[in-house]
Protein backbone atom coordinates (compact mmCIF):
# COMPACT_ATOMS: atom_id res chain seq x y z
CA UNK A 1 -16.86 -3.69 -0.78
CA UNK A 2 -19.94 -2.55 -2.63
CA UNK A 3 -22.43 -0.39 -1.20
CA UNK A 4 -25.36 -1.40 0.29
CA UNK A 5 -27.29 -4.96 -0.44
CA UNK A 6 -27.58 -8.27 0.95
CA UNK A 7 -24.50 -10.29 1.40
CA UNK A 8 -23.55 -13.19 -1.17
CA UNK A 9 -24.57 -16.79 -0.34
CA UNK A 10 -23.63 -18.10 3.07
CA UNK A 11 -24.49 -21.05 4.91
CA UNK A 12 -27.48 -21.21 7.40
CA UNK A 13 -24.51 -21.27 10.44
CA UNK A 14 -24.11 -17.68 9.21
CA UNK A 15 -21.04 -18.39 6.99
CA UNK A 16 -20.03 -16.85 3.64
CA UNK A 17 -17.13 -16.59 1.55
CA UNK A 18 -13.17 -16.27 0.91
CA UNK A 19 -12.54 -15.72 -2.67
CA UNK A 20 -10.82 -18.27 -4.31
CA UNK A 21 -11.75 -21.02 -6.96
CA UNK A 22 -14.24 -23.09 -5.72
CA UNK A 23 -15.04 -26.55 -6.63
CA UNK A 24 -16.79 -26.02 -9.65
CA UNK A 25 -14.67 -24.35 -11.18
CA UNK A 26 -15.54 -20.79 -10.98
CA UNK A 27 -14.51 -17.76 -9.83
CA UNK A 28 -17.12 -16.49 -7.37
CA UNK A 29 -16.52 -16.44 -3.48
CA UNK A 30 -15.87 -19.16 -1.90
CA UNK A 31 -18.37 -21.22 0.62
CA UNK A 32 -18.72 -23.14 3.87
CA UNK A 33 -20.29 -25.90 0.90
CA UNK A 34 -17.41 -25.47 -1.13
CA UNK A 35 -15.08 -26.09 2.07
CA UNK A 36 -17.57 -29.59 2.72
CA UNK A 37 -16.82 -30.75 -0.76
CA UNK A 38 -13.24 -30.14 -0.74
CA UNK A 39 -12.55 -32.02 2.11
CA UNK A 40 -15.52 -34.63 1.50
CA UNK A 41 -17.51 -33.90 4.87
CA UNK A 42 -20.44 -32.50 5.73
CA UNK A 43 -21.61 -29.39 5.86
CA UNK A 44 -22.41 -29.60 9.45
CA UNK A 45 -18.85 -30.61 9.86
CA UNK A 46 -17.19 -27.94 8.51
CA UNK A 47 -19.44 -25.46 10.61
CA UNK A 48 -17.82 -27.26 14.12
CA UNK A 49 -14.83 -27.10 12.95
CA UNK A 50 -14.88 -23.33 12.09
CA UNK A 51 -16.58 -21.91 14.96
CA UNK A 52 -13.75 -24.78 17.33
CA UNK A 53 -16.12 -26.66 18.52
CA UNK A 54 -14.78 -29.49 20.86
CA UNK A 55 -14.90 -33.33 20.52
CA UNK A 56 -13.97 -32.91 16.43
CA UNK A 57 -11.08 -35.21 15.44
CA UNK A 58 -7.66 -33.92 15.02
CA UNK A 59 -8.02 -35.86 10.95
CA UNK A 60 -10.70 -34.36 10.48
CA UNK A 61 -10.22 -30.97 11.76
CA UNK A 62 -7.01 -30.99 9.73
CA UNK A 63 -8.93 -32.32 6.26
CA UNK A 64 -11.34 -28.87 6.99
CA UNK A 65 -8.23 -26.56 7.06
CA UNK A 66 -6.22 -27.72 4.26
CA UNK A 67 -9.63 -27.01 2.37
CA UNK A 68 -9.97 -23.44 4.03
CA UNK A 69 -6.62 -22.44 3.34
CA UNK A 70 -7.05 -24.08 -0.47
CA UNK A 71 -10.40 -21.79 -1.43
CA UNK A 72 -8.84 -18.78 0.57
CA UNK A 73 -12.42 -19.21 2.76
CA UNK A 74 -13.70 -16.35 5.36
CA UNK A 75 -15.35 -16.35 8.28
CA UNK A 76 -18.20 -13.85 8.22
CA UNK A 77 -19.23 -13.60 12.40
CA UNK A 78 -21.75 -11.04 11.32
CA UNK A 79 -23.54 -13.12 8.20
CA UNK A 80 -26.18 -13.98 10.10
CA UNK A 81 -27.52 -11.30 10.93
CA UNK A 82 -29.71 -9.17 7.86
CA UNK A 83 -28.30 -5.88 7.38
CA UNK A 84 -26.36 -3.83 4.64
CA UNK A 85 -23.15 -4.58 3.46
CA UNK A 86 -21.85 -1.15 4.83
CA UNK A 87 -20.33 -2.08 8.80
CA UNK A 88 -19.31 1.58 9.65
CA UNK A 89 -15.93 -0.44 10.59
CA UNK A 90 -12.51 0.24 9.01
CA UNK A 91 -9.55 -1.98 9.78
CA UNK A 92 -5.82 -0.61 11.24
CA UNK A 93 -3.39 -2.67 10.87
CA UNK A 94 0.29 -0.94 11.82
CA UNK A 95 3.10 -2.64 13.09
CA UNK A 96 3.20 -1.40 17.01
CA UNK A 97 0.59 1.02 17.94
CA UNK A 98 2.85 1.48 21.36
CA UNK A 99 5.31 3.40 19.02
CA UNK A 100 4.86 7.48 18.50
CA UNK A 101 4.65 6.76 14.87
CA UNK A 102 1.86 4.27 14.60
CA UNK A 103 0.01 6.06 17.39
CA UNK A 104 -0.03 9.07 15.42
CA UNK A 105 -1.31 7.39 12.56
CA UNK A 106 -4.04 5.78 14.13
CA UNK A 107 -5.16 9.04 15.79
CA UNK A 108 -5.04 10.69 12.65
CA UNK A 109 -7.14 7.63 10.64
CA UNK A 110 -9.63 7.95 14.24
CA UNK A 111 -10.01 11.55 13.61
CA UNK A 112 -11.55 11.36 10.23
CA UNK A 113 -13.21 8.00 10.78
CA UNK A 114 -15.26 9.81 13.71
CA UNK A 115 -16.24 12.73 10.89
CA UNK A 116 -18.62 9.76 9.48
CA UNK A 117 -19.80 8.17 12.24
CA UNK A 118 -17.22 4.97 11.86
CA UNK A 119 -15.17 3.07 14.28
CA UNK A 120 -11.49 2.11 13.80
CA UNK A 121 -10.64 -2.23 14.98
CA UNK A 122 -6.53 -1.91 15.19
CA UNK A 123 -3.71 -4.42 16.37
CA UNK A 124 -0.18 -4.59 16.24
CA UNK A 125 1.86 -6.59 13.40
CA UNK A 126 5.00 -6.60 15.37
CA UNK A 127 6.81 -7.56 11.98
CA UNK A 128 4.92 -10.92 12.61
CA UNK A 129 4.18 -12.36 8.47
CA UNK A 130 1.09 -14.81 10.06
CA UNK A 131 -0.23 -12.61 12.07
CA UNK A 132 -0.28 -10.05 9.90
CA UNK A 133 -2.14 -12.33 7.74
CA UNK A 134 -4.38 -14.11 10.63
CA UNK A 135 -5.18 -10.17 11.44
CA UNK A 136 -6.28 -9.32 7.80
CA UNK A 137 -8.41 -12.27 8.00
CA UNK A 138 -10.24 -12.02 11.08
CA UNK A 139 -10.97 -8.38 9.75
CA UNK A 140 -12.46 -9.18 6.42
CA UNK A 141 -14.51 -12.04 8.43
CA UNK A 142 -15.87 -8.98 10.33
CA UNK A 143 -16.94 -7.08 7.53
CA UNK A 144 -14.85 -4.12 7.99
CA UNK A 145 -15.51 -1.75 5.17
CA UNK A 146 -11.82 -1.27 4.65
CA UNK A 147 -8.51 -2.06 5.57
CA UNK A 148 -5.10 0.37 6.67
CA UNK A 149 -2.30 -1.91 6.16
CA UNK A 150 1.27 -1.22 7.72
CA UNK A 151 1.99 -4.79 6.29
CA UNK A 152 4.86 -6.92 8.15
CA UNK A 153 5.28 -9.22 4.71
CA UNK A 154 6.93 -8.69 1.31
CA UNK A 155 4.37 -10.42 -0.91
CA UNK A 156 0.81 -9.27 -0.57
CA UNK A 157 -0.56 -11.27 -3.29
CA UNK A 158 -2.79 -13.08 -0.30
CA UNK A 159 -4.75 -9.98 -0.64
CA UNK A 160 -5.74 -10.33 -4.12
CA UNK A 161 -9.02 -12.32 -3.35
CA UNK A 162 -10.39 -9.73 -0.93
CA UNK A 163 -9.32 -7.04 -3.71
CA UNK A 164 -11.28 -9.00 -6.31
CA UNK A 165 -14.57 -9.34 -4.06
CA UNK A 166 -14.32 -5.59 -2.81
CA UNK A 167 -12.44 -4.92 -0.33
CA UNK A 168 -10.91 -1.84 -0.25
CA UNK A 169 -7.28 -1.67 0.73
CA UNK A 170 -4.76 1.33 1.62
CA UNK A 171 -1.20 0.80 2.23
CA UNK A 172 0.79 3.19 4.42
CA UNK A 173 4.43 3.36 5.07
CA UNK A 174 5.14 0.23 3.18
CA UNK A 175 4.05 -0.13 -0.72
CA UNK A 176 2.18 -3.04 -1.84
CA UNK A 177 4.01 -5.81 -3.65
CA UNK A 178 1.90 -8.65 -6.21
CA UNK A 179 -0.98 -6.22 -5.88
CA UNK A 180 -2.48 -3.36 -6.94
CA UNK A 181 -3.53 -0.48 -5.06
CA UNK A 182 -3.39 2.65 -2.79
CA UNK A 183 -0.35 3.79 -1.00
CA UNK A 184 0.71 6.45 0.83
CA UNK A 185 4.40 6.57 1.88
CA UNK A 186 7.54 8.79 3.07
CA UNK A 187 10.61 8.99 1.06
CA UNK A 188 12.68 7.70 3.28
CA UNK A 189 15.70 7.76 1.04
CA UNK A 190 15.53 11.74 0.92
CA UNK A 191 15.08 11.87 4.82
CA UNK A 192 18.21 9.23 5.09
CA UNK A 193 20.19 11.19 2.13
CA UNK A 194 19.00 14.70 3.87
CA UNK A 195 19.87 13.55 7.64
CA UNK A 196 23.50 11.98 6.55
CA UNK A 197 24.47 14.99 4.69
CA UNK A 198 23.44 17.49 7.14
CA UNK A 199 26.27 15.98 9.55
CA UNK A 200 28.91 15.41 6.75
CA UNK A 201 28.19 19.59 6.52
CA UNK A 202 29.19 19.64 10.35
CA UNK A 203 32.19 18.51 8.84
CA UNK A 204 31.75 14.72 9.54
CA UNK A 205 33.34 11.87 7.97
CA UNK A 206 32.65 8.66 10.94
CA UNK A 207 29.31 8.60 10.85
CA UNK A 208 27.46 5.90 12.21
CA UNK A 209 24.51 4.30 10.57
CA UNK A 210 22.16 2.50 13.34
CA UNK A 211 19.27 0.82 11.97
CA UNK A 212 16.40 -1.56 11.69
CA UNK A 213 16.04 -5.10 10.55
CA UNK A 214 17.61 -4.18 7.12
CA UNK A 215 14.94 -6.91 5.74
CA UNK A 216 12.55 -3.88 6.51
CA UNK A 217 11.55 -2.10 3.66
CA UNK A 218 11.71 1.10 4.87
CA UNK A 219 14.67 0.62 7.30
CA UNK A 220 16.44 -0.68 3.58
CA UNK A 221 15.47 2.48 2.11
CA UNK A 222 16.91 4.74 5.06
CA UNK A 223 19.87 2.50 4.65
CA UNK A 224 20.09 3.28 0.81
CA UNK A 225 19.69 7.33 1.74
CA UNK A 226 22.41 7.20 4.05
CA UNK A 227 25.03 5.24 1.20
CA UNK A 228 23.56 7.94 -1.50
CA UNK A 229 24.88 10.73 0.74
CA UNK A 230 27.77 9.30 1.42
CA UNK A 231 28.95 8.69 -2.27
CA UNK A 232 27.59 11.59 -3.23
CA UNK A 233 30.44 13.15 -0.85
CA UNK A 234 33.06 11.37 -2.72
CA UNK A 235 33.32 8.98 0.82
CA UNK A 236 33.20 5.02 0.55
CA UNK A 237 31.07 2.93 2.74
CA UNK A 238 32.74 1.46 5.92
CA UNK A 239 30.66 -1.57 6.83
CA UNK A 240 32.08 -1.05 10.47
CA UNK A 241 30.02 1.69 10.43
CA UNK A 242 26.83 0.18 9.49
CA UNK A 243 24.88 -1.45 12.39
CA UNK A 244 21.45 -3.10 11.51
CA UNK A 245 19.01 -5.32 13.46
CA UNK A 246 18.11 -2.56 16.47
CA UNK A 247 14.30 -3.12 17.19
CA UNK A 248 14.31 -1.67 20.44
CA UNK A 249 15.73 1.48 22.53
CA UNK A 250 17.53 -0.95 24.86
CA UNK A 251 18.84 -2.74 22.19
CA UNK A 252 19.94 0.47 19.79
CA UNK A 253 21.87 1.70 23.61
CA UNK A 254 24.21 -1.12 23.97
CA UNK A 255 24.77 -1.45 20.40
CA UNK A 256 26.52 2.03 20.78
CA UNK A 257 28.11 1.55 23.18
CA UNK A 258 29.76 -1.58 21.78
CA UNK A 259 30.85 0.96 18.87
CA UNK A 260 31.91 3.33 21.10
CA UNK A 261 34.28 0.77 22.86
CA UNK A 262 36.28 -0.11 19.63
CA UNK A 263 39.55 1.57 18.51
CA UNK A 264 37.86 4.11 16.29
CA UNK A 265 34.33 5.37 17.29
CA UNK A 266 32.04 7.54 14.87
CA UNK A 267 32.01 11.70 15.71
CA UNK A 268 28.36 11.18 14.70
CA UNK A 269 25.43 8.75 14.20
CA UNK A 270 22.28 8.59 12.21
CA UNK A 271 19.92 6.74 14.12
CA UNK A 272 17.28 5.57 11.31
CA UNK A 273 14.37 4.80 13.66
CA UNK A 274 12.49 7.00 16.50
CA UNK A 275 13.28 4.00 18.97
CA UNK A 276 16.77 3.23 18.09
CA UNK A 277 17.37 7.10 17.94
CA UNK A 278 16.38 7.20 22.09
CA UNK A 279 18.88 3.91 22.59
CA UNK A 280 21.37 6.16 21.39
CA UNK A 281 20.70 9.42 23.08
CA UNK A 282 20.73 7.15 26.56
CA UNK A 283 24.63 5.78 25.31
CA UNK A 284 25.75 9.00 24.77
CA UNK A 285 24.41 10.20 28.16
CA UNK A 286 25.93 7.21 29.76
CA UNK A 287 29.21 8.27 28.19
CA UNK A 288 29.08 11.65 28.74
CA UNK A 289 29.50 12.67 24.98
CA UNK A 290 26.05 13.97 24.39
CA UNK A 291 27.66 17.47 24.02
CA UNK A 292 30.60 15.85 21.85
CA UNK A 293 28.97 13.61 19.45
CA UNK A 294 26.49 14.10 17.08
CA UNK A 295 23.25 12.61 16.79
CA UNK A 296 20.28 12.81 13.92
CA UNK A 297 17.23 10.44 14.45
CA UNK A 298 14.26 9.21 11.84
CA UNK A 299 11.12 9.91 13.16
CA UNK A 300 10.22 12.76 15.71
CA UNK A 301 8.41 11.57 19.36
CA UNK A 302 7.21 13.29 22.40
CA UNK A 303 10.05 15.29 24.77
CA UNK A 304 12.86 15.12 21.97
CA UNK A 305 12.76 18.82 21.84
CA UNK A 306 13.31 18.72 25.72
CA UNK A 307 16.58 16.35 25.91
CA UNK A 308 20.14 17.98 26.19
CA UNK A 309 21.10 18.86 23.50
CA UNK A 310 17.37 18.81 21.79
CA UNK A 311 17.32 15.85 19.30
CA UNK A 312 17.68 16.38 15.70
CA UNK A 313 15.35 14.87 13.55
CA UNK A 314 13.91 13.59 10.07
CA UNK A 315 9.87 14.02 10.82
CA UNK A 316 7.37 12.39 9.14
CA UNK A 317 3.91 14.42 9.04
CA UNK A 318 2.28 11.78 10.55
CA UNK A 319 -0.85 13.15 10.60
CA UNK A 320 -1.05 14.55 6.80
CA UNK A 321 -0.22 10.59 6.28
CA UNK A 322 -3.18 9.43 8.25
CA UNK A 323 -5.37 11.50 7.26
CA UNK A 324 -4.55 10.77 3.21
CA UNK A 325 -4.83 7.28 3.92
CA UNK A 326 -8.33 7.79 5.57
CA UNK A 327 -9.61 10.32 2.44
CA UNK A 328 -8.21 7.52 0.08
CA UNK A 329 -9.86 4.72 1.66
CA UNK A 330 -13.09 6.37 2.15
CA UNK A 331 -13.34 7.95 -1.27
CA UNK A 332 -12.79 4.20 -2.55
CA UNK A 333 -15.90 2.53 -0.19
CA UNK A 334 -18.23 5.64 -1.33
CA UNK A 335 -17.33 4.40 -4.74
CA UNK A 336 -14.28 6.07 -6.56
CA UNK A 337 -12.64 3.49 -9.53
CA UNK A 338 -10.01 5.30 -10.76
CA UNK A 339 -6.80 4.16 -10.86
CA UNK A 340 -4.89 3.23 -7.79
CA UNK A 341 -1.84 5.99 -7.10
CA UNK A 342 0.83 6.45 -4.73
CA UNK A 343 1.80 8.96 -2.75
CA UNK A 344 4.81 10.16 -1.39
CA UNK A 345 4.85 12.74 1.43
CA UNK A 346 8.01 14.41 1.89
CA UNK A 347 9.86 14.16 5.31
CA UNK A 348 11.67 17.50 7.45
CA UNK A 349 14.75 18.01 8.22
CA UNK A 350 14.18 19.48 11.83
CA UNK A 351 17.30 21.28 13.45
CA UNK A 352 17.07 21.55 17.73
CA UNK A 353 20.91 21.37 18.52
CA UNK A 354 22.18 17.24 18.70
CA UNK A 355 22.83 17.34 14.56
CA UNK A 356 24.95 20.20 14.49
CA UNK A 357 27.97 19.44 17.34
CA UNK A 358 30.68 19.59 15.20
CA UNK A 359 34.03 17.07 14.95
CA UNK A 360 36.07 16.60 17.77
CA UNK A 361 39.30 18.13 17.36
């Protein structure tokens, strides 16, 4: 967004644009008129519809959306009141801010957010495609000055409008695709590559790769690490050995232990995400083999110095990557043009004891 001046036209309900062709033709933001004359109602219409008001017909209320989604049209809940175009607001959207990564992040963004004065408005993705872009939305209807996206989708050409009229955009974990701008991510394929070869050192050669949703770009790119490693060892890929799909620590446990019940278990696992990577700590427990087999997770979290064995890990600095995201985004609202980068902070190999049991004899 530009800096301060008075908003672009809007309605006298307080509306104002998307961004999107409108009616006539051009290219400017698109209004509550432009909705009206879309779907051939009134303006007056389109303004109950909008802010749900009751008693509108279901035809009708339909005609009014098609047109919305059409011209790309925001809500602005603040147009109506005179003020700057600077909110003081910045948008987080990550994909579970329950999750020791996200929370991190969102700390970090807070921290440097509170430096100027700002707020932070977050929510949760959850890998959810229409909420991510409901979320995005109802954020640029607000005003916020800019945006942290974790983004759940694959194509983020949606954003393009909002780019165009000025909003200012900063991906982080996951890089932008159909757009262009900001990014700051981890290279997950050296953390994968790094983590997989540190237990083919222990001598390894059944090692387990539990993952993500492999439709997940970065649980793909872990997945792509941990193959690198493995031909770079002169070893083949076993797709017995590959487990995907593990969003949760209950469901990364029994997916172990279904491994662990078959004729020829791994000697160690990679455990590609910080939830999934506690799943499997709890199976090995349950097993008794915590001491016998060995165990690397992706991402660090609270106590996994403290477990028995402490938990090897890939970390991600997750609070150098807030805080770039923060100095990126900000630098772009106080008016920085130059070309959009990306960045790619490198992940640590950290050693506490779990990585380094070596083969059973």
């Amino acid at each position: 967004m530009s800096s301060a001046g008075p908003d672009p036209e809007r309605s006298p309900d307080g509306y104002s644009s998307g961004d999107q062709a409108r009616t006539d033709g051009s290219t400017g933001r698109a209004t509550m008129r432009d909705v009206a004359a879309l779907a051939g109602v009134s303006l007056k219409t389109v303004s109950r519809v909008v802010n749900r008001e009751p008693n509108v017909s279901a035809p009708i209320v339909a005609k009014v959306t098609r047109a919305v989604e059409r011209l790309n049209y925001r809500h602005n809940v603040g147009a109506s009141n005179l003020r700057s175009r600077r909110t003081g607001v910045i948008g987080a959207l990550l994909q579970d801010v329950s999750n020791s990564f996200s929370a991190g992040l969102l700390r970090a963004l807070e921290d440097v957010a509170r430096q100027r004065r700002h707020v932070v408005l977050t929510a949760s993705l959850d890998e959810e495609v229409e909420r991510e872009r409901q979320l995005v939305g109802d954020l640029v209807g607000r005003r916020v000055d800019g945006l942290i996206l974790m983004p759940a989708t694959r194509d983020h050409s949606y954003l393009a409008p909002d780019l165009r009229a000025g909003l200012r955009v900063v991906f982080v974990d996951r890089e932008p695709h159909g757009i262009v701008t900001d990014s700051v991510l981890v290279d997950n394929v050296t953390g994968a590559f790094d983590a997989t070869r540190h237990l083919l050192g222990q001598g390894h050669r059944r090692i387990l790769h539990l993952g993500d949703l492999d439709t997940i770009e970065t649980a793909h790119q872990r997945q792509l690490g941990y193959e690198a490693a493995l031909r770079a060892a002169g070893m083949r890929l076993d797709p017995d050995l590959v487990v995907t799909g593990q969003r949760t620590s209950e469901m990364g446990e029994e997916a172990l232990l279904r491994v662990f019940d078959s004729p020829s278990p791994p000697t160690a696992v990679f455990a590609s995400r910080n939830t999934v990577a506690i799943g499997a700590a709890r199976a090995l427990r349950r097993l008794g083999l915590s001491h016998q087999i060995a165990l690397v997770g992706f991402d660090d979290f609270p106590l996994a110095d403290l477990l028995e064995p402490g938990l090897t890990v890939v970390r991600q600095d997750v609070g150098l990557i807030g805080r770039m995201a923060a100095d990126i985004l900000y630098a772009r609202i106080d008016g920085d043009t130059s070309p959009a980068e990306r960045h790619l902070v490198p992940p640590k190999l950290v050693l506490r004891g779990s990585g380094e049991i070596p083969p059973r004899a």
